[in-house]
C-alpha atoms as a PDB file:
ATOM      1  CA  UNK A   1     -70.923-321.339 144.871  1.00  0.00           C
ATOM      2  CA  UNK A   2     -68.425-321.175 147.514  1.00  0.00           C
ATOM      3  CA  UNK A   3     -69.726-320.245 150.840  1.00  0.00           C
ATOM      4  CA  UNK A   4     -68.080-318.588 154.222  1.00  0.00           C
ATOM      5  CA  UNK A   5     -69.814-318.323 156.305  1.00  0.00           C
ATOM      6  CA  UNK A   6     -69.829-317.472 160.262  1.00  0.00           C
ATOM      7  CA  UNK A   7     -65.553-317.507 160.460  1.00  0.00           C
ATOM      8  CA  UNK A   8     -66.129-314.441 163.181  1.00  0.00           C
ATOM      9  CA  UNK A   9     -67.601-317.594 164.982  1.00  0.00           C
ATOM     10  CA  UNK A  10     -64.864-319.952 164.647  1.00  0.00           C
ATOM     11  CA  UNK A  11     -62.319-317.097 166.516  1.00  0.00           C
ATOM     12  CA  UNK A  12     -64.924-315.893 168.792  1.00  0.00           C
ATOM     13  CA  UNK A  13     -67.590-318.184 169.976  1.00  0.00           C
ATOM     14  CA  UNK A  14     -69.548-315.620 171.703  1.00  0.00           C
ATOM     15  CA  UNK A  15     -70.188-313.361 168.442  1.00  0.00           C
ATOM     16  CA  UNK A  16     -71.221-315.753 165.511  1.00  0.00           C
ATOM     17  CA  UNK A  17     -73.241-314.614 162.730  1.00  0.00           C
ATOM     18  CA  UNK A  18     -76.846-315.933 162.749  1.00  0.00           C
ATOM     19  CA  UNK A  19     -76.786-318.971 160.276  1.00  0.00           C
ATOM     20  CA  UNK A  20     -78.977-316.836 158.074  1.00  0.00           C
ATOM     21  CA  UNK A  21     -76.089-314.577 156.924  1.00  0.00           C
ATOM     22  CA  UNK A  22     -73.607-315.882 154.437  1.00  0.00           C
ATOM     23  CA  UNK A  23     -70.633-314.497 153.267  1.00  0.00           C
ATOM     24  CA  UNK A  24     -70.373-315.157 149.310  1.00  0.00           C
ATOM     25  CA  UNK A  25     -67.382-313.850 146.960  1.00  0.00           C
ATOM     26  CA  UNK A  26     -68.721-310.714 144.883  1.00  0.00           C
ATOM     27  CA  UNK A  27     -70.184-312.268 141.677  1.00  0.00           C
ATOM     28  CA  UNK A  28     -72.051-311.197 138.998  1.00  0.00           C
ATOM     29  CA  UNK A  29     -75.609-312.215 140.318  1.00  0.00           C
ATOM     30  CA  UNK A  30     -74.874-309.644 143.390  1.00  0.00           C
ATOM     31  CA  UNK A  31     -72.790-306.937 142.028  1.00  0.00           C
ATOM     32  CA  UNK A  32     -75.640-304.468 141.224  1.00  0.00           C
ATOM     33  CA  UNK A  33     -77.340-304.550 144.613  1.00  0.00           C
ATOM     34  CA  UNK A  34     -74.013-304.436 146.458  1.00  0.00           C
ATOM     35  CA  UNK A  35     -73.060-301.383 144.515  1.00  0.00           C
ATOM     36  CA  UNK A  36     -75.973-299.908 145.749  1.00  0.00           C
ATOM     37  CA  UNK A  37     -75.249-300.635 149.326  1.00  0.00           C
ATOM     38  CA  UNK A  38     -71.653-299.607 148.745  1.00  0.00           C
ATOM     39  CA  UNK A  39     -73.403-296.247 147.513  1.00  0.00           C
ATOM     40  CA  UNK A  40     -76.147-295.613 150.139  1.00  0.00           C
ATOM     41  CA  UNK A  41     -73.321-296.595 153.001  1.00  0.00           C
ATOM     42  CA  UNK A  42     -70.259-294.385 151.927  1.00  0.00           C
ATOM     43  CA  UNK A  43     -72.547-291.345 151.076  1.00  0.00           C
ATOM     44  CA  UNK A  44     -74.333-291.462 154.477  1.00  0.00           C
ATOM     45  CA  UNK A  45     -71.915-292.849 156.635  1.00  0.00           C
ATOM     46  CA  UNK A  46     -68.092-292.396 154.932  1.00  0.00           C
ATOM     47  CA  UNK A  47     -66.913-289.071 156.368  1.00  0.00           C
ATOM     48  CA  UNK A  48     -64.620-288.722 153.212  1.00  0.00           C
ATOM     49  CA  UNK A  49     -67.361-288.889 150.434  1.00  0.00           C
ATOM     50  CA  UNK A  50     -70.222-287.149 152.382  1.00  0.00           C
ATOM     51  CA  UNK A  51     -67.528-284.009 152.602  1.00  0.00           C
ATOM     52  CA  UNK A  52     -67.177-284.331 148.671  1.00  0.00           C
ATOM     53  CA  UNK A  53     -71.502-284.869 148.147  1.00  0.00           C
ATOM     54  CA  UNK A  54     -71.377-286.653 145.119  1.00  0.00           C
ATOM     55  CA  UNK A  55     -74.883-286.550 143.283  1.00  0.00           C
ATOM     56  CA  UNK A  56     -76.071-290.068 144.252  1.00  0.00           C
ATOM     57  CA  UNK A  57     -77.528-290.704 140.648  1.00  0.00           C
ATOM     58  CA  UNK A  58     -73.957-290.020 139.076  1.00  0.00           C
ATOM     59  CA  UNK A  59     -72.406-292.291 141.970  1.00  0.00           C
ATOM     60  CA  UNK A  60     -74.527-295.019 141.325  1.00  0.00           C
ATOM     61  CA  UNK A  61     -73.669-295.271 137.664  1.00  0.00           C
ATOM     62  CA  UNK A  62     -69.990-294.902 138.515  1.00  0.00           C
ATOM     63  CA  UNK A  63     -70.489-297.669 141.702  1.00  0.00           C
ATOM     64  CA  UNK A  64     -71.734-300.551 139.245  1.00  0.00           C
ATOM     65  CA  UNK A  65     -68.730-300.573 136.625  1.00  0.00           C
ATOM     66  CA  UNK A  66     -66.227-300.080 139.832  1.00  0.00           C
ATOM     67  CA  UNK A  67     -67.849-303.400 141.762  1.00  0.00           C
ATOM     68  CA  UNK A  68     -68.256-305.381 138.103  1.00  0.00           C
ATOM     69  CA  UNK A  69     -64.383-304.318 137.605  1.00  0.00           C
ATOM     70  CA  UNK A  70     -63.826-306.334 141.030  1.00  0.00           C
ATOM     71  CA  UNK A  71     -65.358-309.730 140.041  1.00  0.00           C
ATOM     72  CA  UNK A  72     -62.455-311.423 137.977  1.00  0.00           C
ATOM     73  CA  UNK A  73     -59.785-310.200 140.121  1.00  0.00           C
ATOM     74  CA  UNK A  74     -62.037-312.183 143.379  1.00  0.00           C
ATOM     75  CA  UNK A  75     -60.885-310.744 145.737  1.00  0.00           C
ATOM     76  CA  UNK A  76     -63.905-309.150 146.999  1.00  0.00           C
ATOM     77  CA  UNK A  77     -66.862-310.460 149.217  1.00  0.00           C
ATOM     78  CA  UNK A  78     -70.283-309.317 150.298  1.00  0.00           C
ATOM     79  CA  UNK A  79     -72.572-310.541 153.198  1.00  0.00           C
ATOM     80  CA  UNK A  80     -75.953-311.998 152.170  1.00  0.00           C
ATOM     81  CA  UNK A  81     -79.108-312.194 154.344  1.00  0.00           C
ATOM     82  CA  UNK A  82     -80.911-315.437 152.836  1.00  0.00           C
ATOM     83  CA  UNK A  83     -84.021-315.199 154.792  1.00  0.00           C
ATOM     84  CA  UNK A  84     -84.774-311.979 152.192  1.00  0.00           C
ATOM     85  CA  UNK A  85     -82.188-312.255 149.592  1.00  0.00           C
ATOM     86  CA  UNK A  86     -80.860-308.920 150.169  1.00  0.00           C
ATOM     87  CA  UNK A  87     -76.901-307.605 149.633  1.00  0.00           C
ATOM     88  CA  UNK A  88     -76.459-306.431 153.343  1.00  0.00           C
ATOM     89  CA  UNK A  89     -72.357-306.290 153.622  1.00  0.00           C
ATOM     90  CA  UNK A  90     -69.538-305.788 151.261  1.00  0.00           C
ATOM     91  CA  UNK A  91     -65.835-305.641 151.274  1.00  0.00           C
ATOM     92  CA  UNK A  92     -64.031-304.866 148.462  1.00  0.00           C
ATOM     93  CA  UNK A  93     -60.448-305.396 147.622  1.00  0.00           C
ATOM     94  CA  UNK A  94     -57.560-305.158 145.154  1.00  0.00           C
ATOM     95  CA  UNK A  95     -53.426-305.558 144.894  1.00  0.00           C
ATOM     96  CA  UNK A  96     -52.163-302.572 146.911  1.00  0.00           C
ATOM     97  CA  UNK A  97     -49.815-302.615 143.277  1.00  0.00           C
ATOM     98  CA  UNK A  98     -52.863-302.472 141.077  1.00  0.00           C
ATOM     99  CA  UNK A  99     -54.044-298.857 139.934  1.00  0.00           C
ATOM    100  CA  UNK A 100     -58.307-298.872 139.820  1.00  0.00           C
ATOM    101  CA  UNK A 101     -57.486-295.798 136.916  1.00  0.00           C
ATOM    102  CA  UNK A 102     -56.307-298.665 134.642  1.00  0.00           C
ATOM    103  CA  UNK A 103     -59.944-300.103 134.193  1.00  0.00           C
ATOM    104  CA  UNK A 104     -60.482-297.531 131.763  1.00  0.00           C
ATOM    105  CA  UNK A 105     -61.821-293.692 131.273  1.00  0.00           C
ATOM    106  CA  UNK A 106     -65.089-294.403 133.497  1.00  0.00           C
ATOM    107  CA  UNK A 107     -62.730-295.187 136.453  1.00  0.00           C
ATOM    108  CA  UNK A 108     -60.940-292.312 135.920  1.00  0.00           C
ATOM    109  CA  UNK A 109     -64.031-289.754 135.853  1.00  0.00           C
ATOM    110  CA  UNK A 110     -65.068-291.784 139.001  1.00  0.00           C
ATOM    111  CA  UNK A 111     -61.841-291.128 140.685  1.00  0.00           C
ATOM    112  CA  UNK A 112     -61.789-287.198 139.821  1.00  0.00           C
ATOM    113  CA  UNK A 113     -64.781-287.023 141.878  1.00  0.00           C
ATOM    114  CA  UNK A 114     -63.051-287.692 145.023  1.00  0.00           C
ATOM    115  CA  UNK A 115     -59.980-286.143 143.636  1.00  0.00           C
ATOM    116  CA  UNK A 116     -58.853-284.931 147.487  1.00  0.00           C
ATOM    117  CA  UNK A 117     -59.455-288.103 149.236  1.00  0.00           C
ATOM    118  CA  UNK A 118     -57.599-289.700 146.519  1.00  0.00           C
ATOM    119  CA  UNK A 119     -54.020-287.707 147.157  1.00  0.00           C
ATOM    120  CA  UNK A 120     -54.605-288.110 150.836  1.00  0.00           C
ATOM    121  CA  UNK A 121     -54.722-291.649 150.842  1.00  0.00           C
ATOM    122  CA  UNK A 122     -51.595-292.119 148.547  1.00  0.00           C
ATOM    123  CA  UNK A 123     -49.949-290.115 151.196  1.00  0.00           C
ATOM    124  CA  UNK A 124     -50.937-292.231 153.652  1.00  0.00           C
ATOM    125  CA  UNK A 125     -50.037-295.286 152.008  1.00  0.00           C
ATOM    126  CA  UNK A 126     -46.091-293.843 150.916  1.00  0.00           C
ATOM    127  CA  UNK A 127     -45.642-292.058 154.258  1.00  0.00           C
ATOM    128  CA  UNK A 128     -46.310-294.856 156.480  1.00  0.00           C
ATOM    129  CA  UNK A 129     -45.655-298.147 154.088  1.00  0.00           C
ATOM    130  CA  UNK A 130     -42.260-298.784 152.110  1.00  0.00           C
ATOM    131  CA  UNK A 131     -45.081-299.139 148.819  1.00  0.00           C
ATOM    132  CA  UNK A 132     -41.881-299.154 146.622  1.00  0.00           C
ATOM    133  CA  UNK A 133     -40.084-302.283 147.617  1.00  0.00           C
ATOM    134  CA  UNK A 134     -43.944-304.230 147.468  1.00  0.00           C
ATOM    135  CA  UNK A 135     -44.587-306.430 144.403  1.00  0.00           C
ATOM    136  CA  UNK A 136     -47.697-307.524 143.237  1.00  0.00           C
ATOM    137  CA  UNK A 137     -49.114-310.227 145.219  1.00  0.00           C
ATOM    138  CA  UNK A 138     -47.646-309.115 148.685  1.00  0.00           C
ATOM    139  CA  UNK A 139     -50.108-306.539 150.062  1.00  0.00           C
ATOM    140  CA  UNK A 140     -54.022-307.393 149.675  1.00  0.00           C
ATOM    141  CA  UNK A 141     -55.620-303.731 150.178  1.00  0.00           C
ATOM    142  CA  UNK A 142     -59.167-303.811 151.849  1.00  0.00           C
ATOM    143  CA  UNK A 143     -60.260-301.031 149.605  1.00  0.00           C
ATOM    144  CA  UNK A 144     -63.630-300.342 151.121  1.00  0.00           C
ATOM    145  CA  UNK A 145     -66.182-302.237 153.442  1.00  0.00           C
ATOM    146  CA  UNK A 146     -69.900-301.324 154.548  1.00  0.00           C
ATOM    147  CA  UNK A 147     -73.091-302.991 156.476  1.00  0.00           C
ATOM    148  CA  UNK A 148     -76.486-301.740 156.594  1.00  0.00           C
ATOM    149  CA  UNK A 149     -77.504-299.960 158.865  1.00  0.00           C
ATOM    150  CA  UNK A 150     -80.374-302.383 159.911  1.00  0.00           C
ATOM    151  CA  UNK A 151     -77.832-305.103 159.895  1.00  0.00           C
ATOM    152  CA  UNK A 152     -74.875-303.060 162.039  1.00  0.00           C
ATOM    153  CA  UNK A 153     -73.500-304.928 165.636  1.00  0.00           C
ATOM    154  CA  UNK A 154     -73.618-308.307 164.573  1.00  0.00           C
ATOM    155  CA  UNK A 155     -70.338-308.630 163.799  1.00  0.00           C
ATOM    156  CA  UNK A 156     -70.723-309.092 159.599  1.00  0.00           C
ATOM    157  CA  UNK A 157     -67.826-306.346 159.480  1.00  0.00           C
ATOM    158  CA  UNK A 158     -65.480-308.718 161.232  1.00  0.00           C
ATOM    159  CA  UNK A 159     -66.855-311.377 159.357  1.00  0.00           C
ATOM    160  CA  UNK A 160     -66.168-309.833 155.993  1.00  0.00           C
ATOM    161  CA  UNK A 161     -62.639-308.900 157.311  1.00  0.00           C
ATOM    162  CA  UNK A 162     -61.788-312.267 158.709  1.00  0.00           C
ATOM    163  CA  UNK A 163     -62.466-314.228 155.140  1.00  0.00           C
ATOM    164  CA  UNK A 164     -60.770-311.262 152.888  1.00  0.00           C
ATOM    165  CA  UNK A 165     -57.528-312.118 155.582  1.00  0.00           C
ATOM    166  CA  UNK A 166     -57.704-316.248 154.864  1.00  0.00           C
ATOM    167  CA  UNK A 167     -58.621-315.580 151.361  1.00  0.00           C
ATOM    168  CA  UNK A 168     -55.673-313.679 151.358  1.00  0.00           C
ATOM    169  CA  UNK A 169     -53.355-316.012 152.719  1.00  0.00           C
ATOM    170  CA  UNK A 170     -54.492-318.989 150.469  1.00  0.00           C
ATOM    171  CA  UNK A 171     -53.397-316.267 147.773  1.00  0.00           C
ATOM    172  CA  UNK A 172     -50.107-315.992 148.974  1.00  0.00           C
ATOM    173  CA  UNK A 173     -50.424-312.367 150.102  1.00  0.00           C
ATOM    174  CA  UNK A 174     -48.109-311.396 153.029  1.00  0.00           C
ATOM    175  CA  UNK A 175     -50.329-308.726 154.376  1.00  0.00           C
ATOM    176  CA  UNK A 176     -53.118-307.246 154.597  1.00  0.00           C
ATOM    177  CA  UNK A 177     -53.813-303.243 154.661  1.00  0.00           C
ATOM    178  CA  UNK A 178     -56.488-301.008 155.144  1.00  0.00           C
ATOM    179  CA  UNK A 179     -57.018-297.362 155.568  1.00  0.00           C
ATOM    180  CA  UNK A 180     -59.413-296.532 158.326  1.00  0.00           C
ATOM    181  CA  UNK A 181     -61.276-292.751 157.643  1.00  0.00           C
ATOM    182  CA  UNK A 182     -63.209-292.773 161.073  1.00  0.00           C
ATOM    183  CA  UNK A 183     -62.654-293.992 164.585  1.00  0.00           C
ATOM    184  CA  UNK A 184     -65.400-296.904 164.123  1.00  0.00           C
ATOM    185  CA  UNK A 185     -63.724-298.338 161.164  1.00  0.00           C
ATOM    186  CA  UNK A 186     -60.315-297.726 162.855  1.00  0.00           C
ATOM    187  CA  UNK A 187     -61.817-300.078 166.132  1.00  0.00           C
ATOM    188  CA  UNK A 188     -64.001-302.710 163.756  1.00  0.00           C
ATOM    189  CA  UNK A 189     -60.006-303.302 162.352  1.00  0.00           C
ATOM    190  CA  UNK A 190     -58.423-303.749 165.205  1.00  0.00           C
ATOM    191  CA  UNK A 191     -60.599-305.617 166.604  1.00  0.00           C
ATOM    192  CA  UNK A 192     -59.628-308.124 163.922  1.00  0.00           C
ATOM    193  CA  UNK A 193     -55.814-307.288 164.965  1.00  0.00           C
ATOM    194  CA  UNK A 194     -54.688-304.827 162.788  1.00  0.00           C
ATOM    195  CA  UNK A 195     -51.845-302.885 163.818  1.00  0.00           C
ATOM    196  CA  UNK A 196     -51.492-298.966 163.379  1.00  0.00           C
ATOM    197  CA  UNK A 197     -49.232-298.046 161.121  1.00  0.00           C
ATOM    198  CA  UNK A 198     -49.744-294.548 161.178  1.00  0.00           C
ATOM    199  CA  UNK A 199     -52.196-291.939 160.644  1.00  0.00           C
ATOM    200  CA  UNK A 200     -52.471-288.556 159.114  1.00  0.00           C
ATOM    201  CA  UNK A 201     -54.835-285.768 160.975  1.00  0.00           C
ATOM    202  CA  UNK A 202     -57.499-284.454 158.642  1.00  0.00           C
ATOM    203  CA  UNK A 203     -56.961-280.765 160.337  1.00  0.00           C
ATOM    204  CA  UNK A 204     -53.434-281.096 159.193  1.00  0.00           C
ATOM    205  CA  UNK A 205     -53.389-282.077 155.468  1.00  0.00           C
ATOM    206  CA  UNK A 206     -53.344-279.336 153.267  1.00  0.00           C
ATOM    207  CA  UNK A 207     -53.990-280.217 149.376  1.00  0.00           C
ATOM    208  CA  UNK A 208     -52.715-277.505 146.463  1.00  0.00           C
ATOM    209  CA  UNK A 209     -53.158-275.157 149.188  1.00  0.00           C
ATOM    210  CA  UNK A 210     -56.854-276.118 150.779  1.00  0.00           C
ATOM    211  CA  UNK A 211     -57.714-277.435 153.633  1.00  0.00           C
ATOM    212  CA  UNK A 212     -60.272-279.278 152.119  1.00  0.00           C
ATOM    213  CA  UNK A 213     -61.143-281.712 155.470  1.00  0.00           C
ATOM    214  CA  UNK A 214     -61.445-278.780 157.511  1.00  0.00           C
ATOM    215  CA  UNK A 215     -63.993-280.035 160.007  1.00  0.00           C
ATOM    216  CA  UNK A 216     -63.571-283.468 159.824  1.00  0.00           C
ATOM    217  CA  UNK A 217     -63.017-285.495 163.336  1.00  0.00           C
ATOM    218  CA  UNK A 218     -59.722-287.288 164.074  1.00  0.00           C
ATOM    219  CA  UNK A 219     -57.872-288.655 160.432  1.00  0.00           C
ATOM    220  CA  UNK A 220     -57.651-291.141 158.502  1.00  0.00           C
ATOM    221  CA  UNK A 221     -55.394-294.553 159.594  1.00  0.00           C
ATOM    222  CA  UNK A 222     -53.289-296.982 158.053  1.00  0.00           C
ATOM    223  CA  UNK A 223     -53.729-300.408 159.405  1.00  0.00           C
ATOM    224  CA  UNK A 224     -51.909-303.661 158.846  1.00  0.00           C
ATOM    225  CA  UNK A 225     -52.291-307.101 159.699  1.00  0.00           C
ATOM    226  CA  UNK A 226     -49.481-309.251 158.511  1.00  0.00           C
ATOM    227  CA  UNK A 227     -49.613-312.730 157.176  1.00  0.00           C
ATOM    228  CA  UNK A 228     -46.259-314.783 157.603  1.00  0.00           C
ATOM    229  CA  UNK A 229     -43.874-313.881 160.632  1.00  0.00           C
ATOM    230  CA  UNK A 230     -41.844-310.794 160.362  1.00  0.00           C
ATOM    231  CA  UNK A 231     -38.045-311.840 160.238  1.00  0.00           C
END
């Protein structure tokens, strides 16, 4: 199995992972425990979801057929502590151009869960990117990323970051997006030079009516990283 590991260290000497943390690409052996990671982060920490409150039990179930959909398209990584075996980072990814609705009915029920967050983001993503002249292939879309909270501040989010970006350009992808729903994730990205593409205030979006992120802090944030000069 392919490793990458510490490539925070080889752009930033001062900040490399401990040689007990690998970064692995999502696989089969791993997809179970990092969908439950990917659960325990995004409805603790992910201002979006904890607003909606899914019922962890039904999330779960949901979480492990999305992250098994993931493996064949590999584009997705987690971060592995090998001192106890455990799934302490993830990152997962698709083609900005793929829909995750295609993957079948159970993706769909999933998706109607966070039905809200769902419309915002595709506003984000049309507002502030020109999503009709990309083709498939072009724009690699950092879909979501976690680290355990007992694992946070050593630098495995700009780890995970840094290999989805060189994956990405041995893929031929000519950028790299992300959209950023609190002001850590927002800094964690560009940190990793991401520009701001734009950003839409949570106070201001209004959804068939509701203000349904009433509340919220700040908004959510497009960022991009390109991969070959801009002409």
């Amino acid at each position: 199995m392919t490793i990458f590991q510490n490539l925070i260290g080889k752009t930033n000497l001062l900040t490399p992972l401990p040689d007990t943390i690998q970064i692995l690409p999502l696989s089969t052996e791993y997809y179970k425990a990092a969908a439950q990671l990917y659960s325990d982060v995004f409805i603790s920490d992910e201002p979006t979801t904890y607003l909606h409150a899914p019922d962890p039990s039904v999330f779960i179930r949901y979480a492990e057929i999305y992250v098994r959909s993931l493996i064949p398209k590999n584009l997705s990584f987690i971060a592995l502590d090998s001192v106890t075996g455990d799934i302490i980072g993830f990152i997962f990814c698709l083609d900005l151009k793929s829909d995750i609705s295609d993957e079948g009915e159970e993706m769909v029920r999933f998706l109607s869960h966070f039905h809200e967050t769902v419309i915002l983001i595709d506003e984000l993503e049309h507002r502030f990117l020109e999503i009709e002249e990309l083709s498939p292939g072009e724009a690699l879309h950092i879909f979501q990323i976690g680290v355990d909270k007992q694992y946070r501040r050593l630098k495995i989010g700009c780890s995970l970051i840094h290999t989805v970006v060189e994956h990405g350009k041995n893929l031929g992808f000519s950028k790299v997006i992300a959209d950023c729903t609190s002001s850590a994730s927002l800094q964690v990205f560009s940190s990793c030079d991401f520009e701001l593409a734009g950003c839409i205030e949570y106070d201001t979006c209004c959804i068939n009516g509701e203000h349904f992120f009433t509340g919220l802090d700040g908004g959510i944030s497009l960022v991009v990283k390109n991969l070959v000069p801009l002409p």
